[in-house]
Protein backbone atom coordinates (compact mmCIF):
# COMPACT_ATOMS: atom_id res chain seq x y z
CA UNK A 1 108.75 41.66 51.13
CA UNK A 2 105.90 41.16 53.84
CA UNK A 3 105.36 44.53 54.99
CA UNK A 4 102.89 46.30 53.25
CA UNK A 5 100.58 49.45 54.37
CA UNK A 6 103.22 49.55 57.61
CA UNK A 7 101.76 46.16 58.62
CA UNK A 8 104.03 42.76 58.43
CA UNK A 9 101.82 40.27 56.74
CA UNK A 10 102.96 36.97 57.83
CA UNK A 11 100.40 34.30 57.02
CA UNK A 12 98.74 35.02 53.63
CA UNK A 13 99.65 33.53 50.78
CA UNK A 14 101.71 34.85 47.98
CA UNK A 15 98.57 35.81 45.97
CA UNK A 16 97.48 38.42 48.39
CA UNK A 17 100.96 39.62 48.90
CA UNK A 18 101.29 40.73 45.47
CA UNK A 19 97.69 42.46 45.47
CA UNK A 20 98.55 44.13 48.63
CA UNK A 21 102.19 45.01 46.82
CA UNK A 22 100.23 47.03 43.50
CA UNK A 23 97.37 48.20 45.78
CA UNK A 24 100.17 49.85 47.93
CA UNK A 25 102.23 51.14 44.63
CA UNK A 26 99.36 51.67 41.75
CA UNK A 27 96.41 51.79 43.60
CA UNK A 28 94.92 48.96 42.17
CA UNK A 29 94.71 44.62 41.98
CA UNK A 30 95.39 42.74 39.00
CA UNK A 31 93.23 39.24 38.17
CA UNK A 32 92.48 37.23 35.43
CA UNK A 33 88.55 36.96 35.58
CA UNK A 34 85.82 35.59 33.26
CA UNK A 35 84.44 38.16 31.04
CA UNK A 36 81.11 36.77 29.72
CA UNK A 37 81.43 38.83 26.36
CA UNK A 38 84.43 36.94 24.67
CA UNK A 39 83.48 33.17 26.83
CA UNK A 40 87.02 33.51 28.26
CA UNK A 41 89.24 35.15 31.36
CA UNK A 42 91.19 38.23 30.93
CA UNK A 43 93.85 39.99 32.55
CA UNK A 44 91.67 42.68 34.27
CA UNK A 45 93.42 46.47 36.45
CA UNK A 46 90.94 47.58 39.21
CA UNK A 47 91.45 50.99 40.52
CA UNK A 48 90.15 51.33 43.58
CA UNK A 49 88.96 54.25 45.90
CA UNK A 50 90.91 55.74 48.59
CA UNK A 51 88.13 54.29 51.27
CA UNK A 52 88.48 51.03 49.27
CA UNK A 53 91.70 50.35 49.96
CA UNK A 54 91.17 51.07 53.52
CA UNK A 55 88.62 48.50 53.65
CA UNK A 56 90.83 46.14 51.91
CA UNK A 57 94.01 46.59 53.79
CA UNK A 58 91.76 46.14 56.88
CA UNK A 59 90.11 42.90 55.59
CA UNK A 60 93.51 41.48 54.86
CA UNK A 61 95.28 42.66 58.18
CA UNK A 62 92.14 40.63 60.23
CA UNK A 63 92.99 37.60 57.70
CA UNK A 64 96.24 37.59 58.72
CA UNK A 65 95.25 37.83 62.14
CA UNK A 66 92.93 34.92 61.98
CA UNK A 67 95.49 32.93 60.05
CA UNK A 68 97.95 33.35 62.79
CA UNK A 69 95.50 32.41 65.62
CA UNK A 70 94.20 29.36 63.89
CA UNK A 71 97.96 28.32 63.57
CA UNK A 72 98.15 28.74 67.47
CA UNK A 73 94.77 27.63 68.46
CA UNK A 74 93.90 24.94 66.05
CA UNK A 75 90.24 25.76 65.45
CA UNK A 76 89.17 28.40 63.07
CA UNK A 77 85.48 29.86 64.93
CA UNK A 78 87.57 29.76 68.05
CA UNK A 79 90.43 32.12 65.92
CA UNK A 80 88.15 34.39 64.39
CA UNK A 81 86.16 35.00 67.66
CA UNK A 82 89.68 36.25 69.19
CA UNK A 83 90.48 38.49 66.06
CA UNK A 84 90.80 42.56 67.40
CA UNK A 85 88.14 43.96 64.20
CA UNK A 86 84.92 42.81 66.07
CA UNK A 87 82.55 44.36 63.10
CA UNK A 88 84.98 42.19 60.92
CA UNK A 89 84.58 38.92 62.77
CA UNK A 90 80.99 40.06 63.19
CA UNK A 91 80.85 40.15 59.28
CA UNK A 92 82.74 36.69 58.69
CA UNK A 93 80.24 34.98 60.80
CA UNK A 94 77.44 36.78 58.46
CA UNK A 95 79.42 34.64 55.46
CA UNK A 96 79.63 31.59 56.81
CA UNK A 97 76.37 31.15 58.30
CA UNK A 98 74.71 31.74 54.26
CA UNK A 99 77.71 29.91 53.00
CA UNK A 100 76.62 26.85 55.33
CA UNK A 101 73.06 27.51 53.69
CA UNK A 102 73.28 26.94 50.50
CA UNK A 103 76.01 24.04 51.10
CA UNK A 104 79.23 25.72 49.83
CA UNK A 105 82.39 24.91 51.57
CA UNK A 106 83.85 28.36 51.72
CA UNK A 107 83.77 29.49 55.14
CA UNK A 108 86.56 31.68 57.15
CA UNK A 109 87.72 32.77 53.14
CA UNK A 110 89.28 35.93 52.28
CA UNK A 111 85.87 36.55 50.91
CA UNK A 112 84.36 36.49 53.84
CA UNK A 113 86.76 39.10 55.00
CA UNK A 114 86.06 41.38 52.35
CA UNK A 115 82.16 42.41 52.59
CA UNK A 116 80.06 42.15 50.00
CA UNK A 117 81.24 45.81 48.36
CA UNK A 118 84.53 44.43 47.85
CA UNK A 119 84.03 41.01 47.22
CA UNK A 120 82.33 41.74 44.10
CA UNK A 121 85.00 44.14 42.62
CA UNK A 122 87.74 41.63 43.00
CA UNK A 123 86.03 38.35 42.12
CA UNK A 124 83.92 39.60 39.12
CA UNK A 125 84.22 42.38 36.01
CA UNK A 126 82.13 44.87 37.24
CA UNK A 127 81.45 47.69 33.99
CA UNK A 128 83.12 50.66 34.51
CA UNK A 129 85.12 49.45 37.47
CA UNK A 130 87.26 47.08 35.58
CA UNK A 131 89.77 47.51 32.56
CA UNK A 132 90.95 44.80 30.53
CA UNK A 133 94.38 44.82 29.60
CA UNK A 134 94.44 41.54 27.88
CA UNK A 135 93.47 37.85 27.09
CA UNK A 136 95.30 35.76 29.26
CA UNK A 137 99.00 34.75 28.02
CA UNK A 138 97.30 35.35 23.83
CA UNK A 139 98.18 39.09 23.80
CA UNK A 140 101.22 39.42 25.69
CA UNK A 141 103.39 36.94 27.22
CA UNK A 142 105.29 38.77 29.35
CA UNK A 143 102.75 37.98 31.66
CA UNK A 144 103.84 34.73 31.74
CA UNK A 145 107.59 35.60 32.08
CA UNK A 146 106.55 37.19 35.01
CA UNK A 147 105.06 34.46 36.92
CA UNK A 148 108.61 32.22 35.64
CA UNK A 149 110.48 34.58 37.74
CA UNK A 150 108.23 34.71 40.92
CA UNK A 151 108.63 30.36 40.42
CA UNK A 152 112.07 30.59 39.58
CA UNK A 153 112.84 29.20 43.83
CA UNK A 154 111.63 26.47 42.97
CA UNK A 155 113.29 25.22 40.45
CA UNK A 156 116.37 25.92 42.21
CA UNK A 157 114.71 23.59 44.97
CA UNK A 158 113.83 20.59 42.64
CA UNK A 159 117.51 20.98 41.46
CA UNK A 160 118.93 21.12 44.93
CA UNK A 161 118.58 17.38 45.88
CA UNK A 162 118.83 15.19 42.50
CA UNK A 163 118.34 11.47 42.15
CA UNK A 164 120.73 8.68 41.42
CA UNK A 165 123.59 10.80 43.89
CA UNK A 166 124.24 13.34 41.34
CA UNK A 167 125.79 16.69 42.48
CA UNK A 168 122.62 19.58 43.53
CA UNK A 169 122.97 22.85 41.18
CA UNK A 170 124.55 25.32 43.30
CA UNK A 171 124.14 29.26 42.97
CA UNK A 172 127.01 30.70 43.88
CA UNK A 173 127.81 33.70 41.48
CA UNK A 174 125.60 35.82 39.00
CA UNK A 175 126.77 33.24 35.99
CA UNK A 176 124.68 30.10 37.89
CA UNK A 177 121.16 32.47 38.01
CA UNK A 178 122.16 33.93 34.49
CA UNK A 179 122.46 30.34 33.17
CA UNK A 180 119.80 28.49 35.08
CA UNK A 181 117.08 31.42 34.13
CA UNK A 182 118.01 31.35 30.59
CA UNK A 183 117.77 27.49 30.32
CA UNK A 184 114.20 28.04 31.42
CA UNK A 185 113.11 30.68 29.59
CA UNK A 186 114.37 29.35 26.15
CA UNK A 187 112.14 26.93 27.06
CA UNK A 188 108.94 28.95 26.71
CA UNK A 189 110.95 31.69 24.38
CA UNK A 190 113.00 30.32 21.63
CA UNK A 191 114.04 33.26 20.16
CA UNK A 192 115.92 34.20 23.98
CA UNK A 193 119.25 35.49 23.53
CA UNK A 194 122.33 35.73 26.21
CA UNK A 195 124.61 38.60 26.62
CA UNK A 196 124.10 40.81 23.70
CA UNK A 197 125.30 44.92 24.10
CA UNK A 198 123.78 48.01 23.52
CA UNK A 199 124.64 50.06 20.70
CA UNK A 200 127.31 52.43 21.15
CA UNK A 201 126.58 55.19 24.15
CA UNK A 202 128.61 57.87 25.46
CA UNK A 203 131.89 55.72 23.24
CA UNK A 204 131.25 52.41 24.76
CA UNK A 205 128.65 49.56 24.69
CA UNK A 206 126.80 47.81 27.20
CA UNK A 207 126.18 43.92 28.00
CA UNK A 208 122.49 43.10 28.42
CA UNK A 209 122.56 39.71 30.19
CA UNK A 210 119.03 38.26 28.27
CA UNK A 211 117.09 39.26 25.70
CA UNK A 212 113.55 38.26 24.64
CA UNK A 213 113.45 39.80 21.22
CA UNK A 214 109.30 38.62 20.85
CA UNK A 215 107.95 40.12 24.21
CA UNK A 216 110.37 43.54 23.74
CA UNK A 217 112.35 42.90 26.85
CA UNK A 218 115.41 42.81 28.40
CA UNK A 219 116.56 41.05 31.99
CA UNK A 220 118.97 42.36 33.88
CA UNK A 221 120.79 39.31 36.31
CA UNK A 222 121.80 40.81 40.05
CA UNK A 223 123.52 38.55 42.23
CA UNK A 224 123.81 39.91 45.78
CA UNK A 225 126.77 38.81 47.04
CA UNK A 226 126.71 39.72 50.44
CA UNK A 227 125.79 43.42 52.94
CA UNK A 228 128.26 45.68 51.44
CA UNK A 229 127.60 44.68 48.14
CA UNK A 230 123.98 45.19 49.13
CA UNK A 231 124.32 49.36 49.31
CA UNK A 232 125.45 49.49 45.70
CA UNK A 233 123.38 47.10 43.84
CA UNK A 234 120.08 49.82 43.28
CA UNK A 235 123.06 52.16 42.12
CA UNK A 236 124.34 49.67 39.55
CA UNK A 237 121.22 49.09 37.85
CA UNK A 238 120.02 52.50 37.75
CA UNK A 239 123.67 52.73 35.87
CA UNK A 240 122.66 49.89 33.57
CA UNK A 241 118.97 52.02 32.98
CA UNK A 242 120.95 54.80 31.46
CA UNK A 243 122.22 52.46 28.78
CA UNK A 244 119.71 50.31 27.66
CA UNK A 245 117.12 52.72 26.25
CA UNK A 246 119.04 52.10 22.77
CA UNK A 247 118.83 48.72 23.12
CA UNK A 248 115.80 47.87 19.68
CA UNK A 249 114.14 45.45 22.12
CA UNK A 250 114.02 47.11 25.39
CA UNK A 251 110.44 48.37 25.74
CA UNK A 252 110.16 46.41 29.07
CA UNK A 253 113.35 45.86 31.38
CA UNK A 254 112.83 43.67 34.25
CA UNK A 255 115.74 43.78 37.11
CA UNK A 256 115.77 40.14 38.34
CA UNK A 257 117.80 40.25 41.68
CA UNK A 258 118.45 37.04 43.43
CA UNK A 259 119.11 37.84 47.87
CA UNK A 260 119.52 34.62 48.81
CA UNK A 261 121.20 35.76 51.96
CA UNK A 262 118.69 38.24 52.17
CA UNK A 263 121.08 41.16 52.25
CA UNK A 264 119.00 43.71 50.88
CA UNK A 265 117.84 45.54 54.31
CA UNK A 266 114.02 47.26 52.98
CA UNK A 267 113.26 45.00 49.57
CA UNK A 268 109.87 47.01 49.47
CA UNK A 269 111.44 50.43 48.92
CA UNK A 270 114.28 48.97 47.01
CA UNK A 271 111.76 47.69 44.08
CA UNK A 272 109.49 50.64 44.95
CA UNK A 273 112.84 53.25 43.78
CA UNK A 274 113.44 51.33 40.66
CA UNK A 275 110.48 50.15 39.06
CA UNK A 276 108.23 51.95 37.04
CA UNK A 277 108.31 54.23 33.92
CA UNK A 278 111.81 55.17 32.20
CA UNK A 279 112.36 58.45 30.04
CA UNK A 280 115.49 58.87 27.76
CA UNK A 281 115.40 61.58 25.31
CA UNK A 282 112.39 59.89 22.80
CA UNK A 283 113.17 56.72 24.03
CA UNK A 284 111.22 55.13 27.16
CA UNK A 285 110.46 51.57 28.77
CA UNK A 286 108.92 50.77 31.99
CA UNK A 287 111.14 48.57 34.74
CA UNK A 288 109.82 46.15 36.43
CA UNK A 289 111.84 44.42 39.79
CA UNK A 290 111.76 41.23 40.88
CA UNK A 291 114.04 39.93 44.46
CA UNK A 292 113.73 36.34 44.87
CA UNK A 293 113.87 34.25 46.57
């Protein structure tokens, strides 16, 4: 999922891509930043303002701009002079000539991009801008699940050529994420569970694939198997949503979908339809989607 704003970002890093992903959704950017009061960082939401984001989303389509030019051209002043936002460039060029100043190797950054408004929203706590939603991993760790997920590729990749000629780990069916992903997470979670059900809905029970009975959450393991099996997959989970809101630890449910053949034609709207708040009589959990790799 590249294409955010109706632009196809191909150059920034994943960082940005996820920033440009909530800005696009929420409305806002999530960081951990230092907050001076408690002498440690915190997860931090900024909202931002409608002309915000447009100053944002333009910042970050002339960074991908000059990223792709420097790729072609080899020299970065020689890039950003070509880029089409002139007042942009013009304002780069401001940054790196006071960023030469004072000795500080940070020229042609994403800072730079940003202005100086912007810059200090989303690399400081600014009071009444920012809200803190925790203390790092401390308060609650699905935070951390989440960023085994987004890595979960590459473990797959360290497992793909092993020393000593043994055989590579192979996904090939739902079973091989199911099992590889729980290894991992009862790593970091000992108290993960495999394939427990629901309790009784509508006469019948349904299999949860993991639980995480400390964080509150459920996964849910899609394996795309190929186009056709593509069109059905949202339909299938949104299936499994009606179920799971009995479920005594479902307060999150995240909908890990592995596309390695990258069958799923528009991943943005897919995760954009699913994800999000979930309302079942006086039950309710938010979903959150995740399509690697």
């Amino acid at each position: 999922m590249t294409r955010f704003f109706n632009y196809d970002f191909t150059c920034i890093e994943k960082e940005l891509l996820q920033d440009l992903n909530t800005l696009e959704t929420e409305g806002a950017i999530y960081a951990y930043l230092w907050q001076d009061e408690v002498q440690e960082f915190v997860y931090t939401r900024l909202r931002l303002e409608p002309p915000e984001i447009v100053e944002y989303v333009d910042a970050s389509r002339a960074f991908n701009e000059f990223l792709s030019l420097k790729a072609l051209c080899g020299d970065a002043s020689l890039a950003l002079s070509r880029i089409s936002d002139e007042r942009i460039a013009a304002r780069v060029q401001q940054y790196n000539e006071w960023a030469a100043s004072i000795g500080q190797d940070t020229l042609f950054c994403f800072a730079a991009f940003l202005g100086e408004h912007l810059e200090g929203l989303v690399t400081g706590i600014v009071e009444g801008r920012h809200e803190v939603i925790g203390r790092s991993y401390s308060g609650d760790r699905r935070f951390l699940l989440m960023e085994i997920l987004e890595m979960f590729p590459q473990s797959i990749s360290s497992l793909e050529k092993r020393l000593g000629n043994r055989p590579p780990f192979v996904i090939e069916k739902e079973q091989d994420v199911r099992d590889l992903l729980y290894s991992i997470l009862k790593c970091v979670f000992p108290d993960t569970r495999m394939e427990e059900y629901t309790s009784k809905h509508a006469g019948a029970t349904k299999r949860i694939d993991i639980v995480i009975p400390g964080i509150q959450t459920v996964i849910e393991v899609k394996f795309v198997r190929d186009a056709s099996h593509s069109k059905t997959v949202a339909d299938e989970l949104k299936i499994d949503f009606e179920s799971y809101h009995v479920h005594p630890h479902c307060k999150t449910l995240v909908a890990f979908v592995w596309d390695s053949g990258n069958h799923l034609p528009d991943q943005y709207n897919f995760v954009k339809d699913l994800r999000g708040l979930r309302v079942k009589g006086t039950s309710h959990f938010n979903v959150e989607v995740v399509v690697k790799p």
